[in-house]
Every structure is written in C-alpha cells, then in structure tokens.
Protein backbone atom coordinates (compact mmCIF):
# COMPACT_ATOMS: atom_id res chain seq x y z
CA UNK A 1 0.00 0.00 0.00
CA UNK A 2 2.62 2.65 1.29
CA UNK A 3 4.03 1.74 -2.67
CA UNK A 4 1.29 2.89 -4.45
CA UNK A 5 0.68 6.39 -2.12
CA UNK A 6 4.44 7.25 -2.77
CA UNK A 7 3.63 9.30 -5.43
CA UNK A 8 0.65 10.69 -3.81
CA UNK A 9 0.06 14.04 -1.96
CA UNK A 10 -1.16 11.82 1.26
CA UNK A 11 -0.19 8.93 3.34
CA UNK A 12 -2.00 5.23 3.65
CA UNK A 13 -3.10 6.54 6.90
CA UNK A 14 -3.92 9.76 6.07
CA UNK A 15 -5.47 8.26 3.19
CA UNK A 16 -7.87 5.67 5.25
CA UNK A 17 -8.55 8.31 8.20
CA UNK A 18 -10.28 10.74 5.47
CA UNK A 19 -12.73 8.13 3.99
CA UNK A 20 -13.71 7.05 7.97
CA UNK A 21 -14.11 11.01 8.39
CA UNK A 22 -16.23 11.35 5.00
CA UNK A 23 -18.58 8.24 6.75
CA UNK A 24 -19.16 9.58 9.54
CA UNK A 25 -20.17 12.90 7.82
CA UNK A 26 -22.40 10.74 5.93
CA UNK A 27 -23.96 9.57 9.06
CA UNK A 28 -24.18 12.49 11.02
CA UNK A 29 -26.09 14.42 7.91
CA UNK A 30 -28.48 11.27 7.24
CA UNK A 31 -31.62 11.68 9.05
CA UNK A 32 -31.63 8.37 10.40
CA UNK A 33 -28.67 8.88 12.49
CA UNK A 34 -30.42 11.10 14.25
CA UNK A 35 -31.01 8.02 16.87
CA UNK A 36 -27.03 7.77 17.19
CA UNK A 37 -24.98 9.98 19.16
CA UNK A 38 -21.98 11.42 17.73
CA UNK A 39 -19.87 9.10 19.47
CA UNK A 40 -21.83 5.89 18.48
CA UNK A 41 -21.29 7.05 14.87
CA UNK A 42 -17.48 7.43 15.28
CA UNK A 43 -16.66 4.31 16.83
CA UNK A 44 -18.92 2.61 13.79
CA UNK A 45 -15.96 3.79 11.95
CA UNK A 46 -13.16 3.17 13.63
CA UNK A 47 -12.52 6.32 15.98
CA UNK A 48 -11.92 5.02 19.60
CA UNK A 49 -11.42 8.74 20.94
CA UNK A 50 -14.13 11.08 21.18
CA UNK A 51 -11.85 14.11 21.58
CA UNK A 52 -9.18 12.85 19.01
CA UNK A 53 -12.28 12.87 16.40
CA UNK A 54 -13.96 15.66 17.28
CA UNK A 55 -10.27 17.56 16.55
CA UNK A 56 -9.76 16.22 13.73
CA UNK A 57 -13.37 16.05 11.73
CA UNK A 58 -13.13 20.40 12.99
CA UNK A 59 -9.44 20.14 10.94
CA UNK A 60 -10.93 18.33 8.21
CA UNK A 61 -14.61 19.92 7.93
CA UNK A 62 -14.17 23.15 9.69
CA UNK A 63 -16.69 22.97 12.14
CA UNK A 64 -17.88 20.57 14.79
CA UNK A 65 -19.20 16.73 14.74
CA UNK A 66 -21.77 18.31 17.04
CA UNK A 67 -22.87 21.36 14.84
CA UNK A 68 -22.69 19.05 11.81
CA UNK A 69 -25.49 16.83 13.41
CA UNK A 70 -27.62 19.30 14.13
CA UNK A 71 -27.72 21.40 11.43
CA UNK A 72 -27.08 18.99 8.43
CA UNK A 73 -28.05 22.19 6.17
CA UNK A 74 -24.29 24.14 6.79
C-alpha cells in the first residue's frame, strides 16, 4: 500500500482516516442517524477517541461533529 501512495500528496493513513471522516459525515447528515450519538457514529468507523475525532473532523470539515449533526443544512 505505502508503494502505491508514494507518489501521492497523502499517506495510507492519512489516506484511510479521510474516507472514515467522509462516513461519519455521511452519518451524522443522514436523518436516520439522528437516533445515534456522535460518538456511536465514530466508533462505527473506527474512531476510539471522542476528543481525538472531534479535533480532527473540525481540521478536516471546519466545524464541529456536534454542529454538523444538528444542522445537516451548513
């Protein structure tokens, strides 16, 4: 894998940690996961640490996990 990102503008890591960010954004826009709290949704993907993803969804989305669930509009 690390092969095949050398070339790349991202790491493996970096690589994998953005698509379990992107579901998670998925989730917490989706009506349905409405029923989940924010930390339910994160550890569906991976995220063992609510503060570590709460910093970094804000670095990659520029706002909170929190306001992200409840206003799926912004």
């Amino acid at each position: 894998m690390h092969k095949i990102f050398e070339g790349e503008d991202t790491t493996v890591s970096r690589w994998i940690q953005s698509r379990r960010l992107e579901a998670c954004r998925r989730d917490l826009l989706h009506r349905e996961a409405a029923n989940r709290t924010i930390v339910a949704v994160a550890r569906r993907w991976g995220f063992t640490s609510a503060a570590h993803f709460s910093r970094v969804f804000r670095a990659a989305y520029g706002m909170s996990p929190q306001r992200v669930a409840r206003h799926p509009q912004t």
